[in-house]
N, C-alpha and C. Protein backbone atom coordinates (compact mmCIF):
# COMPACT_ATOMS: atom_id res chain seq x y z
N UNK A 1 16.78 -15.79 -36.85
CA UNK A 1 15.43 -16.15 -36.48
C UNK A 1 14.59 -14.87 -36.35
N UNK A 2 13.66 -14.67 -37.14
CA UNK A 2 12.64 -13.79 -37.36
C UNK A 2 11.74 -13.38 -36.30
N UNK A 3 11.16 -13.03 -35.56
CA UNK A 3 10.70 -12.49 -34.09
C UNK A 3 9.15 -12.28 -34.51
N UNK A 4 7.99 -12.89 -34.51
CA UNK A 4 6.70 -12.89 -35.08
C UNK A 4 6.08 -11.97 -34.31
N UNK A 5 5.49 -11.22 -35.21
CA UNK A 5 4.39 -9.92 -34.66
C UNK A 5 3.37 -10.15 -34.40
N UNK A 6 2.78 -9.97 -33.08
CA UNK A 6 1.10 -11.03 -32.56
C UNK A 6 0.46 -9.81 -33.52
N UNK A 7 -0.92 -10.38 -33.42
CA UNK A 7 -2.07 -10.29 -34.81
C UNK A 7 -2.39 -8.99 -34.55
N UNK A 8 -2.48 -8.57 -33.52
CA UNK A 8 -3.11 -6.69 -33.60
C UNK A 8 -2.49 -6.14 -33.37
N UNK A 9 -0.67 -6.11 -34.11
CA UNK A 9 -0.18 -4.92 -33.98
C UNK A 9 0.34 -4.15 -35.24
N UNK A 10 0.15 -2.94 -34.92
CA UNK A 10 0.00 -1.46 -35.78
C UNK A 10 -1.35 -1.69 -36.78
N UNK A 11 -2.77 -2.00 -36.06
CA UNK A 11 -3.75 -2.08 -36.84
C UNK A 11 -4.75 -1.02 -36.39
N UNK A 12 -4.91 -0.66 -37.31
CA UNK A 12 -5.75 0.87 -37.37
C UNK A 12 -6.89 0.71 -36.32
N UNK A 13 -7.24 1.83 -35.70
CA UNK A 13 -8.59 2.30 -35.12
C UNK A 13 -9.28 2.74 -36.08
N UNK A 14 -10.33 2.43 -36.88
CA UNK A 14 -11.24 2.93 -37.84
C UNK A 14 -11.51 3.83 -36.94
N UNK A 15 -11.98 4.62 -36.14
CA UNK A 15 -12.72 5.76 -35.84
C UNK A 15 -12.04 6.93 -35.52
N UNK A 16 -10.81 6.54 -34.76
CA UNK A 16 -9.74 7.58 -34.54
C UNK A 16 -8.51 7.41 -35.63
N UNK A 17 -8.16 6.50 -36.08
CA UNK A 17 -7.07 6.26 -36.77
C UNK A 17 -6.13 6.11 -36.05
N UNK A 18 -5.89 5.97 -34.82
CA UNK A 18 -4.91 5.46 -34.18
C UNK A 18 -4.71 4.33 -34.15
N UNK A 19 -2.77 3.51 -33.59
CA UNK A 19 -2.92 2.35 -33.80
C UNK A 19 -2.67 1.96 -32.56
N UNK A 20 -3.02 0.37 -32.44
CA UNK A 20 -2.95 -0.12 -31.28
C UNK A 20 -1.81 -0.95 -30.80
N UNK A 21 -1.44 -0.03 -29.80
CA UNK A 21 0.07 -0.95 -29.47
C UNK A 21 0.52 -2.80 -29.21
N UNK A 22 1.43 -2.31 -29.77
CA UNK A 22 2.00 -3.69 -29.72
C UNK A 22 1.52 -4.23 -27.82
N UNK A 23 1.73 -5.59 -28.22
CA UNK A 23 1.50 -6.56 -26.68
C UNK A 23 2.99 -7.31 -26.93
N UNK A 24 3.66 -6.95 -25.17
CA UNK A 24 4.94 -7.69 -25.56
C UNK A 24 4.96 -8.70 -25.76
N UNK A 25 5.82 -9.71 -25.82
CA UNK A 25 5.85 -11.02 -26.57
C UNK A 25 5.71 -12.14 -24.96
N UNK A 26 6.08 -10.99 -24.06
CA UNK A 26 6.26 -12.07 -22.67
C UNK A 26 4.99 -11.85 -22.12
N UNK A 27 4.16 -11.14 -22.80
CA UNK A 27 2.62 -10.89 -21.89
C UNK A 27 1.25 -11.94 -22.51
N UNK A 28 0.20 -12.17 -21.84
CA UNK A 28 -0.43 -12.81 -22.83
C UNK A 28 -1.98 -11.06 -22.79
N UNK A 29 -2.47 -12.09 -23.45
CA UNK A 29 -3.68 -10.92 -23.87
C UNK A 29 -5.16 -11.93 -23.50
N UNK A 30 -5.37 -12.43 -22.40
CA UNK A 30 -6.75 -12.73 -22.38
C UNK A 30 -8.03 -12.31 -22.64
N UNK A 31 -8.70 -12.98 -23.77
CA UNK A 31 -10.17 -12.39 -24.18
C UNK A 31 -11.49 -13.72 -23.83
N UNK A 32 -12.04 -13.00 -22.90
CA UNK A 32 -13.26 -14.11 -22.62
C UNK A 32 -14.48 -13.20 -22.14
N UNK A 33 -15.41 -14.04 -21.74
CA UNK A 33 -16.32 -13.49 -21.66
C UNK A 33 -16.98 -13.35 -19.91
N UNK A 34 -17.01 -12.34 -18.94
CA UNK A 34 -17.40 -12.53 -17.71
C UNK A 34 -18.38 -12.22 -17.04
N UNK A 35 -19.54 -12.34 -18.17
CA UNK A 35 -20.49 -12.14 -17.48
C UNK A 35 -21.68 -12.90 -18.16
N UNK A 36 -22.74 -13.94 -17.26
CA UNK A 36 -23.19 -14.75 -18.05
C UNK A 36 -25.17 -14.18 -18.53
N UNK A 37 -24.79 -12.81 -17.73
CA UNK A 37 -26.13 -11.88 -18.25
C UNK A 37 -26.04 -11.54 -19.51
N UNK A 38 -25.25 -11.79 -20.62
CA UNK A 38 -25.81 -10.72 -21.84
C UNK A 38 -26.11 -11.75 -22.79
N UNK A 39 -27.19 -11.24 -23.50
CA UNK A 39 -27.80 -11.92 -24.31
C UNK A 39 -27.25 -11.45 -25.62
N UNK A 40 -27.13 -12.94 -26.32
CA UNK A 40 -26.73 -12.99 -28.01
C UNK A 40 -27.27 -11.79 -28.61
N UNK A 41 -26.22 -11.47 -29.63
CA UNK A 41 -27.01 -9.90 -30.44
C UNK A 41 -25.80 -9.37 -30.48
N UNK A 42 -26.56 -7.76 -30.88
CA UNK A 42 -25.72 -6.39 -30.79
C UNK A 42 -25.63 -5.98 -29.36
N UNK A 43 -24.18 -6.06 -29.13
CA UNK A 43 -23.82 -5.51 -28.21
C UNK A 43 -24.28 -4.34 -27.90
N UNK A 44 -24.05 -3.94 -26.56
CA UNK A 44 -24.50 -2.81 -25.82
C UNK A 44 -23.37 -1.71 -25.93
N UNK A 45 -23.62 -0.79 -26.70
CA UNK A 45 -22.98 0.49 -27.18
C UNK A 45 -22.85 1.32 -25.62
N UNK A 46 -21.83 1.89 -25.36
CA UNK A 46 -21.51 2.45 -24.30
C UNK A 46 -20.71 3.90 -24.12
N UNK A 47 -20.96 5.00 -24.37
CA UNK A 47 -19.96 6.02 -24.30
C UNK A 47 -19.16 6.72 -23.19
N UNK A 48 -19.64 6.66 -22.71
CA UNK A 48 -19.14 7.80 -21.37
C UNK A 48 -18.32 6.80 -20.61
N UNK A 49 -18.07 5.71 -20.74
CA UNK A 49 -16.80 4.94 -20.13
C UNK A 49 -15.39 6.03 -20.48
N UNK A 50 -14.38 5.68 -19.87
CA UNK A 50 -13.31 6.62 -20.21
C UNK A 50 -12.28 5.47 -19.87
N UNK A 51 -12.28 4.89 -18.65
CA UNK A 51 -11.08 4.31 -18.25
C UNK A 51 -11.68 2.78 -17.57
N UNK A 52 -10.51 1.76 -17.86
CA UNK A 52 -10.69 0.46 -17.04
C UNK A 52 -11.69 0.39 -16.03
N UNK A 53 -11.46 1.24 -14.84
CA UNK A 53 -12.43 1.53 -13.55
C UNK A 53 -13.75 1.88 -14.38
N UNK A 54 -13.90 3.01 -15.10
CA UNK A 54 -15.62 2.88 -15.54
C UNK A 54 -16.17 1.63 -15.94
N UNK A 55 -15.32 1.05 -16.84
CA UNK A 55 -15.76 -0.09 -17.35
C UNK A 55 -16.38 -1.05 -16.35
N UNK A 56 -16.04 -1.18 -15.55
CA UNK A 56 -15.28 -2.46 -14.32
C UNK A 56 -17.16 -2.04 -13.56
N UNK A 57 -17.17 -0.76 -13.27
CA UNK A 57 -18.02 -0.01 -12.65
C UNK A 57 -19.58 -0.31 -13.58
N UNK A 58 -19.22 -0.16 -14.62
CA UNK A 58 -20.70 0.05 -15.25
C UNK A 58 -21.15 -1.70 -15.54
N UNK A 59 -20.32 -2.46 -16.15
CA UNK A 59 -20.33 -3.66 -16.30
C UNK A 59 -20.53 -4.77 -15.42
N UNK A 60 -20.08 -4.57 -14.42
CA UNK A 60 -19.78 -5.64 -13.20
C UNK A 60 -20.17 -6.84 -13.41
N UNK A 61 -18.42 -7.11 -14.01
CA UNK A 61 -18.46 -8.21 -14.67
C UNK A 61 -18.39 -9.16 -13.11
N UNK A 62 -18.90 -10.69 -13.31
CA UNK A 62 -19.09 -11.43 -12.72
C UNK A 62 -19.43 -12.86 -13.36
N UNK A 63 -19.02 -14.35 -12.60
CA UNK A 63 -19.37 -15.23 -13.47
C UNK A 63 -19.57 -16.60 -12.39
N UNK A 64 -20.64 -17.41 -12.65
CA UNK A 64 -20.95 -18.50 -11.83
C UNK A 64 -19.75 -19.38 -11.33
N UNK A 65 -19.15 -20.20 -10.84
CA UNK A 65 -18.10 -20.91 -10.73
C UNK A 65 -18.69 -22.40 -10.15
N UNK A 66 -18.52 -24.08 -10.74
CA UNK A 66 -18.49 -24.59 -10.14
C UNK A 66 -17.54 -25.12 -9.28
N UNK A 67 -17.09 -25.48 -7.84
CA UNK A 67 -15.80 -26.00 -7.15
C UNK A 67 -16.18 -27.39 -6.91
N UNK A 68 -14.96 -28.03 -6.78
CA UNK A 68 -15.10 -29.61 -6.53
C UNK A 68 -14.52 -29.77 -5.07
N UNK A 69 -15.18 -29.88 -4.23
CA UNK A 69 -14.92 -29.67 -2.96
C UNK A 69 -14.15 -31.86 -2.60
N UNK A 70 -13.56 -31.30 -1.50
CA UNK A 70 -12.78 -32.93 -0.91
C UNK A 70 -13.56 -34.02 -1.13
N UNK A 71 -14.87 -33.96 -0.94
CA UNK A 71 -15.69 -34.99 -1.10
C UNK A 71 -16.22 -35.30 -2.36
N UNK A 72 -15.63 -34.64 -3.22
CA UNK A 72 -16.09 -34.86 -4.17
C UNK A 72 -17.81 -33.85 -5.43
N UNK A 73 -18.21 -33.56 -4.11
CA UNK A 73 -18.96 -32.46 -4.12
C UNK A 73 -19.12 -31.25 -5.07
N UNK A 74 -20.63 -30.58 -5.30
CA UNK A 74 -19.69 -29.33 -6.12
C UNK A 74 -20.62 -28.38 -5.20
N UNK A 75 -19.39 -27.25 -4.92
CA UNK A 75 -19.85 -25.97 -4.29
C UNK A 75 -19.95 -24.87 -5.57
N UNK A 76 -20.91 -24.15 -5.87
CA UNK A 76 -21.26 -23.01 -6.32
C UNK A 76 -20.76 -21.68 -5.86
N UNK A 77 -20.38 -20.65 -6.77
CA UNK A 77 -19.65 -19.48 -6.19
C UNK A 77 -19.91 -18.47 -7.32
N UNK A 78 -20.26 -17.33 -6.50
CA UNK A 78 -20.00 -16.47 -7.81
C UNK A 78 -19.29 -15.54 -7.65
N UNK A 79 -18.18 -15.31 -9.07
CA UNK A 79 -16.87 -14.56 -8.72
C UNK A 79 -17.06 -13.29 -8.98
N UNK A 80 -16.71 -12.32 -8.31
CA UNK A 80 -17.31 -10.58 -8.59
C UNK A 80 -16.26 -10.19 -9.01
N UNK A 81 -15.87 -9.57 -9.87
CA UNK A 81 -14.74 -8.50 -10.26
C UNK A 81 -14.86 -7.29 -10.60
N UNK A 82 -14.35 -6.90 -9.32
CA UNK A 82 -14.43 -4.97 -9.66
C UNK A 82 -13.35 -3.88 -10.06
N UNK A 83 -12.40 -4.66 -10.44
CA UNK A 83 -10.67 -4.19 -10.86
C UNK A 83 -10.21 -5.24 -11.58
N UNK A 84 -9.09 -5.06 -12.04
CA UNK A 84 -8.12 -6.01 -12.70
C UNK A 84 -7.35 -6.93 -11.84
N UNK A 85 -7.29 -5.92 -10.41
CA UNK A 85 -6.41 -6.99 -9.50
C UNK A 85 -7.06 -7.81 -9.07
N UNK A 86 -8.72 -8.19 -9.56
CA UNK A 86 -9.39 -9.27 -9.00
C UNK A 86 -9.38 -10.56 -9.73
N UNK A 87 -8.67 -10.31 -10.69
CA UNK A 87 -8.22 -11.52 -11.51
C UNK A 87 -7.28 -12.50 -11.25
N UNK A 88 -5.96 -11.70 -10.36
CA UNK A 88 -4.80 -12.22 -9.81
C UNK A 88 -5.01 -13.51 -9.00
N UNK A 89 -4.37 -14.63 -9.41
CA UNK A 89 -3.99 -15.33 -8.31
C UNK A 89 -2.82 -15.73 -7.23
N UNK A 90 -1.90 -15.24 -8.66
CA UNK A 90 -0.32 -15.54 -7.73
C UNK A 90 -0.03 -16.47 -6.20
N UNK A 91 -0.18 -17.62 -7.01
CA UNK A 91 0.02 -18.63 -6.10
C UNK A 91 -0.87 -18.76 -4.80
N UNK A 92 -2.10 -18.50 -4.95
CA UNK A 92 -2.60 -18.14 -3.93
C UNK A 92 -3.05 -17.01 -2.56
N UNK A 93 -2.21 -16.48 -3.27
CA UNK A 93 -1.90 -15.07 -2.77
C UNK A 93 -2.64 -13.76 -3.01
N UNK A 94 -3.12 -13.98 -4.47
CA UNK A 94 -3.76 -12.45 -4.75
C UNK A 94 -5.07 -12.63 -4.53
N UNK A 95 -5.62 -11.58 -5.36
CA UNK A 95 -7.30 -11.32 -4.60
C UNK A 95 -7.99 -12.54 -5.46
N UNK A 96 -8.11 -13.02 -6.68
CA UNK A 96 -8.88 -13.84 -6.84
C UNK A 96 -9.38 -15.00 -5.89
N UNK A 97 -8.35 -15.20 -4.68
CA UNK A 97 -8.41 -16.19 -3.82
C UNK A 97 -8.61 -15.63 -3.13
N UNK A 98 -8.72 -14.27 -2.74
CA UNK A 98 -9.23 -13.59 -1.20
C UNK A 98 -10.54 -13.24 -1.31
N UNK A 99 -10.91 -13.11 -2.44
CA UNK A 99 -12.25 -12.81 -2.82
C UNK A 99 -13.59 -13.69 -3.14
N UNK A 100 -12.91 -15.15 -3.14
CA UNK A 100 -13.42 -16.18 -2.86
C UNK A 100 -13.44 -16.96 -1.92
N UNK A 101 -14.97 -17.03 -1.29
CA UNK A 101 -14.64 -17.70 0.15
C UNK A 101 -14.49 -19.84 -0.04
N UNK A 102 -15.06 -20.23 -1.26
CA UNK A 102 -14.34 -21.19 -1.38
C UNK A 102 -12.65 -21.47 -1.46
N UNK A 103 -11.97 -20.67 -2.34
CA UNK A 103 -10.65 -20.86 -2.64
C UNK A 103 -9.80 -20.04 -1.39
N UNK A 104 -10.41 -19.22 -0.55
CA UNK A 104 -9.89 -18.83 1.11
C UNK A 104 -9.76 -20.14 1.66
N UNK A 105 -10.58 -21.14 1.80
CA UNK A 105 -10.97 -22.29 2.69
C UNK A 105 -9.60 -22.90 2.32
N UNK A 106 -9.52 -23.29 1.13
CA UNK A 106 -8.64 -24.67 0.28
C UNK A 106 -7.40 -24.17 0.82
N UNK A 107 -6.98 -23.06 0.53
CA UNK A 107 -5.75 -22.57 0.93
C UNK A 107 -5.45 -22.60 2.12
N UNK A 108 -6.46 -22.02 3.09
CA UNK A 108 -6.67 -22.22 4.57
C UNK A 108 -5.90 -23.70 4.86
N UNK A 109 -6.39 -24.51 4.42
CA UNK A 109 -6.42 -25.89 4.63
C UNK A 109 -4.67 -26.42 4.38
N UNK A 110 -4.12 -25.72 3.02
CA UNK A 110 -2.97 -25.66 2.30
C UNK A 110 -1.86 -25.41 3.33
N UNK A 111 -2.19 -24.39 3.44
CA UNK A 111 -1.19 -23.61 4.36
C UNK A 111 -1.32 -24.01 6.33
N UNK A 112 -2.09 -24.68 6.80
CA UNK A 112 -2.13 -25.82 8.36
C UNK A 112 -1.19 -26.93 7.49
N UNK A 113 -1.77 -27.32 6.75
CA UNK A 113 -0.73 -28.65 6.36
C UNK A 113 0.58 -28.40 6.10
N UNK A 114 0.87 -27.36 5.82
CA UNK A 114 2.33 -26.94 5.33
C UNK A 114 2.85 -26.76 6.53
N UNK A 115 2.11 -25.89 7.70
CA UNK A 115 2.73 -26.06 8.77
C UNK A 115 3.15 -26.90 9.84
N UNK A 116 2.07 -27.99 9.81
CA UNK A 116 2.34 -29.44 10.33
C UNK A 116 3.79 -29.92 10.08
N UNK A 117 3.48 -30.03 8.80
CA UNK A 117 4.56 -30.74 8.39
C UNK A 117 5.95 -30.42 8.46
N UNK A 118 6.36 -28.86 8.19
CA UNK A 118 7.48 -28.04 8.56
C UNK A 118 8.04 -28.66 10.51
N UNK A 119 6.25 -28.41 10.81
CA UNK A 119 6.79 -28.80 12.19
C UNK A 119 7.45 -30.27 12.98
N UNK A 120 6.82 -31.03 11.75
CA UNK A 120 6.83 -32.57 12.06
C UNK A 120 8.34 -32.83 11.62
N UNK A 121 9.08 -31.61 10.73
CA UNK A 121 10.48 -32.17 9.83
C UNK A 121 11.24 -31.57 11.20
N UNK A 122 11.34 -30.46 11.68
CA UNK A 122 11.51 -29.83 12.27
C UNK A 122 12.40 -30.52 13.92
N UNK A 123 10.95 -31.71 14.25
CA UNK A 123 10.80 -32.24 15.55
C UNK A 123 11.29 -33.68 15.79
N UNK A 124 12.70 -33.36 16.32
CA UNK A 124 13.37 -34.46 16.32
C UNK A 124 12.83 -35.81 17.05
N UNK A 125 11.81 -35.44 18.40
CA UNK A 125 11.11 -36.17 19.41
C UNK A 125 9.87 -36.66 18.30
N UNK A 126 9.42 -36.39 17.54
CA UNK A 126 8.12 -36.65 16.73
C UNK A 126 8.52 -37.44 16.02
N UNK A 127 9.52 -37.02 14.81
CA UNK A 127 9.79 -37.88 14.04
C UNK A 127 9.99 -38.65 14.13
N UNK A 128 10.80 -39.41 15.46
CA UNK A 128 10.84 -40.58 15.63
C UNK A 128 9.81 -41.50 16.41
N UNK A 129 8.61 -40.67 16.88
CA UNK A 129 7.45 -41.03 17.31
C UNK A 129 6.89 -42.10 16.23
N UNK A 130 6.78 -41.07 14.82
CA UNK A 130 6.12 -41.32 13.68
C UNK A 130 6.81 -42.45 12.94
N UNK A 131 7.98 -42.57 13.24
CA UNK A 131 8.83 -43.89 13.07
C UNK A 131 8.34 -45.54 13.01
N UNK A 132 7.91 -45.37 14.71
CA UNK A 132 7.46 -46.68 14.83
C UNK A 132 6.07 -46.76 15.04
N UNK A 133 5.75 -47.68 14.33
CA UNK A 133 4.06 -48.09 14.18
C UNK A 133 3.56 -47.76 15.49
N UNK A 134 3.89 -48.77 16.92
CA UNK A 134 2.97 -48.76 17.79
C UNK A 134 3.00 -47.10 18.83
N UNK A 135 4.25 -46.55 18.39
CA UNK A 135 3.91 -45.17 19.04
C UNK A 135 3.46 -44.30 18.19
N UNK A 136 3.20 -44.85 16.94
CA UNK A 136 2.51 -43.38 16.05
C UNK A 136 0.83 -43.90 16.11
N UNK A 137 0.22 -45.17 16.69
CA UNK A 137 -0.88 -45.24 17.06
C UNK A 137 -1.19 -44.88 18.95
N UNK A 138 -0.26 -44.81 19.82
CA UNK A 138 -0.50 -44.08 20.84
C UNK A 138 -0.47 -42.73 20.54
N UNK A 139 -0.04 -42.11 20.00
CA UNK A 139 0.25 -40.60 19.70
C UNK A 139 -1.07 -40.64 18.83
N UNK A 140 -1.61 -41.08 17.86
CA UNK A 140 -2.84 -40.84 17.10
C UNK A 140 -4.42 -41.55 17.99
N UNK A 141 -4.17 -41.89 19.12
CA UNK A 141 -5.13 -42.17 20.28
C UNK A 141 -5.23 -40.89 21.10
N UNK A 142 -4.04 -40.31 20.98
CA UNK A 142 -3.71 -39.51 22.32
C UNK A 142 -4.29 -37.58 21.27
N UNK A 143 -4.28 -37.93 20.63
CA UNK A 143 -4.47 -36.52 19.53
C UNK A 143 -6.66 -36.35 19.78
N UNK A 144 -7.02 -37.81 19.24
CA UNK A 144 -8.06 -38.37 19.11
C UNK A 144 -8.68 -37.48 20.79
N UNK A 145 -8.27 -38.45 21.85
CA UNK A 145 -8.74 -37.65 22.85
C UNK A 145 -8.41 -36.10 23.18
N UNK A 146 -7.78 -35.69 22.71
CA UNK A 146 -7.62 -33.72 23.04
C UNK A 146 -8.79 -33.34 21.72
N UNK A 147 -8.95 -34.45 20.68
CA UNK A 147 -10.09 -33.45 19.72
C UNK A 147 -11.17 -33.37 20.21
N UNK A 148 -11.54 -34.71 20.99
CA UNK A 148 -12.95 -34.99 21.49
C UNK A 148 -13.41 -34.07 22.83
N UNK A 149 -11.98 -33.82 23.24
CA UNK A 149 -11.95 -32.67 24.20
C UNK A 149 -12.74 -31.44 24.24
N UNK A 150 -11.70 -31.15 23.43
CA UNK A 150 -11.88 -29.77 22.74
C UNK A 150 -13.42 -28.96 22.22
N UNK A 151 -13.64 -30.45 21.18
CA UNK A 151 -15.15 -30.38 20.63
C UNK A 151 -16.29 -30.63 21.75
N UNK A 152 -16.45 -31.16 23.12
CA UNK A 152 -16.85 -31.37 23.81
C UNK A 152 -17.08 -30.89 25.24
């Protein structure tokens, strides 16, 4: 079985003649567009960039986002990227989600429920609360009044 060579590799740099390295086969190569300021045409010629960071710096790339919030709703966001690590999401974890105060919230939300529930598997006295109907509606009366509490 023959091992296929993605499309831009060992293809010349017309200006330097250098070639451009291979992309491993386990990586992908995303090309899009992140910024919704530039207008159709000839691109904007740029020299004095040198490295990723200038780029990142002179460009500031950025792009509208709509979110579909619980209700159905749409929240507006706009995503700033000033590095590469602002792309990351890794499960929730990297900066694309720290850098968004919508997708902070969702997760926020993600991660109380995860803990509930750990706690609810956890709780031998609960679980069997949650068992029977008429004590999982005293226990959901009794929750009801500490919120109204609380908020009050």
């Amino acid at each position: 079985m023959a091992i296929k060579e993605n499309f831009i590799s060992m293809a010349p740099d017309e200006e330097s003649g250098a070639k451009v390295s291979l992309i491993d086969n386990n990586k992908t190569l995303m090309i899009d567009q992140y910024t919704s300021n530039v207008e159709p045409g000839n691109p904007e010629l740029v020299e004095d960039i040198q490295n990723i960071n200038d780029a990142f710096a002179h460009f500031k790339p950025s792009v509208e986002v709509d979110f579909i919030d619980e209700e159905g709703g749409s929240v507006n966001e706009t995503l700033k990227f000033g590095e590469l690590r602002d792309f990351e999401a890794q499960g929730g974890k990297g900066r694309l989600v720290e850098n968004s105060k919508f997708l902070s919230g969702v997760k926020s939300k993600i991660d109380t429920s995860a803990k509930i529930r750990k706690s609810i598997e956890q709780n031998r006295k609960l679980r069997d609360i949650l068992k029977e109907a008429g004590s999982r509606e005293e226990l959901k009366q009794m929750l009801q009044a500490m919120l109204s509490e609380l908020e009050g």
